[in-house]
C-alpha atoms as a PDB file:
ATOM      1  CA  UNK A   1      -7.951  50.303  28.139  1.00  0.00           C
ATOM      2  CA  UNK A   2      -9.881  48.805  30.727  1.00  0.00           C
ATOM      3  CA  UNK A   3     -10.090  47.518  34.598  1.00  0.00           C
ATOM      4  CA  UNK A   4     -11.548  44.873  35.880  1.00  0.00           C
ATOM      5  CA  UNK A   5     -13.949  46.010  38.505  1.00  0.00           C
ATOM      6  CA  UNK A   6     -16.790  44.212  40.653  1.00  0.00           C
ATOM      7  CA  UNK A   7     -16.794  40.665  38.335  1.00  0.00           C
ATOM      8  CA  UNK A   8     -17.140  43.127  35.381  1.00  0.00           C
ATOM      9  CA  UNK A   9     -14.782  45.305  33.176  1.00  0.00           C
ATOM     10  CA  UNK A  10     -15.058  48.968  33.138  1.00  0.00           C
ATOM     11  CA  UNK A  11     -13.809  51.676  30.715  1.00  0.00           C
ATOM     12  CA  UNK A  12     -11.624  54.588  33.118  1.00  0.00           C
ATOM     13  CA  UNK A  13     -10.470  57.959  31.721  1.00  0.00           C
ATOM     14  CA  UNK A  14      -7.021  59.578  31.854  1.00  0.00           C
ATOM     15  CA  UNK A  15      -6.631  62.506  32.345  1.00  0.00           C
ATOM     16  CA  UNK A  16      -3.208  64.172  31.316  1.00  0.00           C
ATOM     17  CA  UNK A  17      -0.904  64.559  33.618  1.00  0.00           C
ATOM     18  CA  UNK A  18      -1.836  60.911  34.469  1.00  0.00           C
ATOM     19  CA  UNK A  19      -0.125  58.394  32.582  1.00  0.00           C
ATOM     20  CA  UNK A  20      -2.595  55.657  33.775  1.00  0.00           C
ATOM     21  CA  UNK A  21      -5.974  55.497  34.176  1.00  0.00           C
ATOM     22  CA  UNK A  22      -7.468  56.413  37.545  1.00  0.00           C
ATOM     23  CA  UNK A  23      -8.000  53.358  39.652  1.00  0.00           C
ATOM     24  CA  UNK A  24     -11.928  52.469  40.914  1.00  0.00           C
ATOM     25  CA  UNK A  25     -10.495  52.904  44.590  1.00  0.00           C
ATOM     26  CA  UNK A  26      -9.090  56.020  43.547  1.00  0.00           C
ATOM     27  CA  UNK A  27     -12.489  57.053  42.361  1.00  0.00           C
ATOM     28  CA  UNK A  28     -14.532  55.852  44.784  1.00  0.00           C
ATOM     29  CA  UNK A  29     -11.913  57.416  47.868  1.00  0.00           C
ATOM     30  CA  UNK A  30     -12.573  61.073  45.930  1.00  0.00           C
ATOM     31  CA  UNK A  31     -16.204  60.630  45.338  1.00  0.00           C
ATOM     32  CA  UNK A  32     -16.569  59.697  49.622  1.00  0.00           C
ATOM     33  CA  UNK A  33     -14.377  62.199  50.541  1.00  0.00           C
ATOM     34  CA  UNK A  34     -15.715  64.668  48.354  1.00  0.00           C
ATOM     35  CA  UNK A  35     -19.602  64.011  50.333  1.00  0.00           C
ATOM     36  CA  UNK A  36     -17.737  63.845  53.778  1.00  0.00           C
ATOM     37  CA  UNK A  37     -16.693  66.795  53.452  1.00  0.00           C
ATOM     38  CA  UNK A  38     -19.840  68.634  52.249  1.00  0.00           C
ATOM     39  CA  UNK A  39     -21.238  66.971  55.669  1.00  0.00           C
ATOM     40  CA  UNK A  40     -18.276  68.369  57.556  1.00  0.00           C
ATOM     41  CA  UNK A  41     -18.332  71.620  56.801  1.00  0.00           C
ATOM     42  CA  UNK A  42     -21.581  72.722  54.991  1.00  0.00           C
ATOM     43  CA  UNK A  43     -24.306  70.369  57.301  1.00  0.00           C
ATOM     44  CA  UNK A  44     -27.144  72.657  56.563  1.00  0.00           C
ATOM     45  CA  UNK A  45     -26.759  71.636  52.508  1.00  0.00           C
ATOM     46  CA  UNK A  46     -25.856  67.966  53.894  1.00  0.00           C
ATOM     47  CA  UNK A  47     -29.151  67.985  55.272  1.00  0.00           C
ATOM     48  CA  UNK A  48     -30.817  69.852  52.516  1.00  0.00           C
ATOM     49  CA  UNK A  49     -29.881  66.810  50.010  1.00  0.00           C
ATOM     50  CA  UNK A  50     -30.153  63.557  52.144  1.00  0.00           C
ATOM     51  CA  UNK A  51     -33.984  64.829  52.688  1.00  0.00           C
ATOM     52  CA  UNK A  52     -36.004  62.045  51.114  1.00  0.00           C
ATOM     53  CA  UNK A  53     -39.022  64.022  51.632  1.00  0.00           C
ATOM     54  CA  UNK A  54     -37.911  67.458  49.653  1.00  0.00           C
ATOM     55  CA  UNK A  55     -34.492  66.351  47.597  1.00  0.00           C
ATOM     56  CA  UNK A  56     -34.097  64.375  44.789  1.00  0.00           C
ATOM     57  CA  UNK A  57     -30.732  63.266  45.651  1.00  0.00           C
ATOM     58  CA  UNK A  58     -31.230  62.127  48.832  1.00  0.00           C
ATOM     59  CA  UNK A  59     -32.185  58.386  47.151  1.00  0.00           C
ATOM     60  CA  UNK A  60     -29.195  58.863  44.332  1.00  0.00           C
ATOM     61  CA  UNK A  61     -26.661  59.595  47.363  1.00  0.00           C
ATOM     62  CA  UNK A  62     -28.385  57.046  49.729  1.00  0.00           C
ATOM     63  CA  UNK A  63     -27.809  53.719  46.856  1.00  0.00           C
ATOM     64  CA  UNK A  64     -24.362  55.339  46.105  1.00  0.00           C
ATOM     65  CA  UNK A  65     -23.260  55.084  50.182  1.00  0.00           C
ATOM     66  CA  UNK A  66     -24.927  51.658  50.786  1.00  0.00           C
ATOM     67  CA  UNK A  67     -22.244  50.515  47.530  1.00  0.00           C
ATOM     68  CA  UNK A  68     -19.794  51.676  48.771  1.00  0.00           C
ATOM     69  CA  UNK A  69     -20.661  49.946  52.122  1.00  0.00           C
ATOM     70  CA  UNK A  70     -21.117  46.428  49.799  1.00  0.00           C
ATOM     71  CA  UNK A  71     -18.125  47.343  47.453  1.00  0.00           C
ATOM     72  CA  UNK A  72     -15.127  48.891  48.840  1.00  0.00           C
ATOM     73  CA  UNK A  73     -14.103  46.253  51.465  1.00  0.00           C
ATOM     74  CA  UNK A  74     -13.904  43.602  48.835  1.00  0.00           C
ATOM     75  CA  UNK A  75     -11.862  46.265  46.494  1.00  0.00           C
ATOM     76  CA  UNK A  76      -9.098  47.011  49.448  1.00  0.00           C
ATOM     77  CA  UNK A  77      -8.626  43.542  49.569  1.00  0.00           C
ATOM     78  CA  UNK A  78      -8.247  42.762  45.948  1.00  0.00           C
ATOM     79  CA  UNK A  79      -5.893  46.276  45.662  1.00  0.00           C
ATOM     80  CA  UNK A  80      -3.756  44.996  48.328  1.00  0.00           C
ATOM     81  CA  UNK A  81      -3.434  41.879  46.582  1.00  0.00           C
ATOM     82  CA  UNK A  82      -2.730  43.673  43.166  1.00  0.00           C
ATOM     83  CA  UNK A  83       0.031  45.805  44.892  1.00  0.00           C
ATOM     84  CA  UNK A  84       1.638  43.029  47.312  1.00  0.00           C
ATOM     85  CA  UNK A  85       2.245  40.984  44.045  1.00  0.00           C
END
C-alpha cells in the first residue's frame, strides 16, 4: 500500500486501469513535464505565475522546482537500482 520515498514512506493512488500504484518518478516526470510545457507553449501565463511580485504561485512552483533539483537525481539512481535487480 505504500512506497518508500525520500527516507520516508508515502501512501500512492491507483487509478484503474493501473494495476499498481503510480511510481514517485512517474509523478514527479508528469508534474515537470506538465510545467515545461505550459513554459513551451503558453510563456505569457509562464510568466504570469513565476511573478513573485503579482502571483501567488510563483513561490509554490519555485520550492516545487528547486525539489526536484535536490530529489530526482537521487530517485533515478535508486529506480535504476530497483529495476536492474
Amino acid at each position: 500500500m505504500t512506497r518508500s520515498y525520500a527516507g520516508d514512506r508515502y501512501f500512492l493512488p491507483v487509478h484503474p486501469p493501473m494495476k499498481r500504484e503510480l511510481h514517485p518518478l512517474m509523478a514527479w516526470w508528469a508534474v515537470l513535464y506538465a510545467l515545461s510545457m505550459l513554459a513551451r507553449y503558453q510563456p505569457a501565463v509562464w510568466g504570469t505565475l513565476i511573478s513573485v511580485d503579482n502571483s501567488p504561485h510563483a513561490v509554490p512552483i519555485e520550492r516545487l522546482l528547486e525539489r526536484a533539483i535536490n530529489h530526482l537525481p537521487v530517485l533515478i539512481a535508486d529506480t535504476i537500482t530497483e529495476v536492474s535487480t
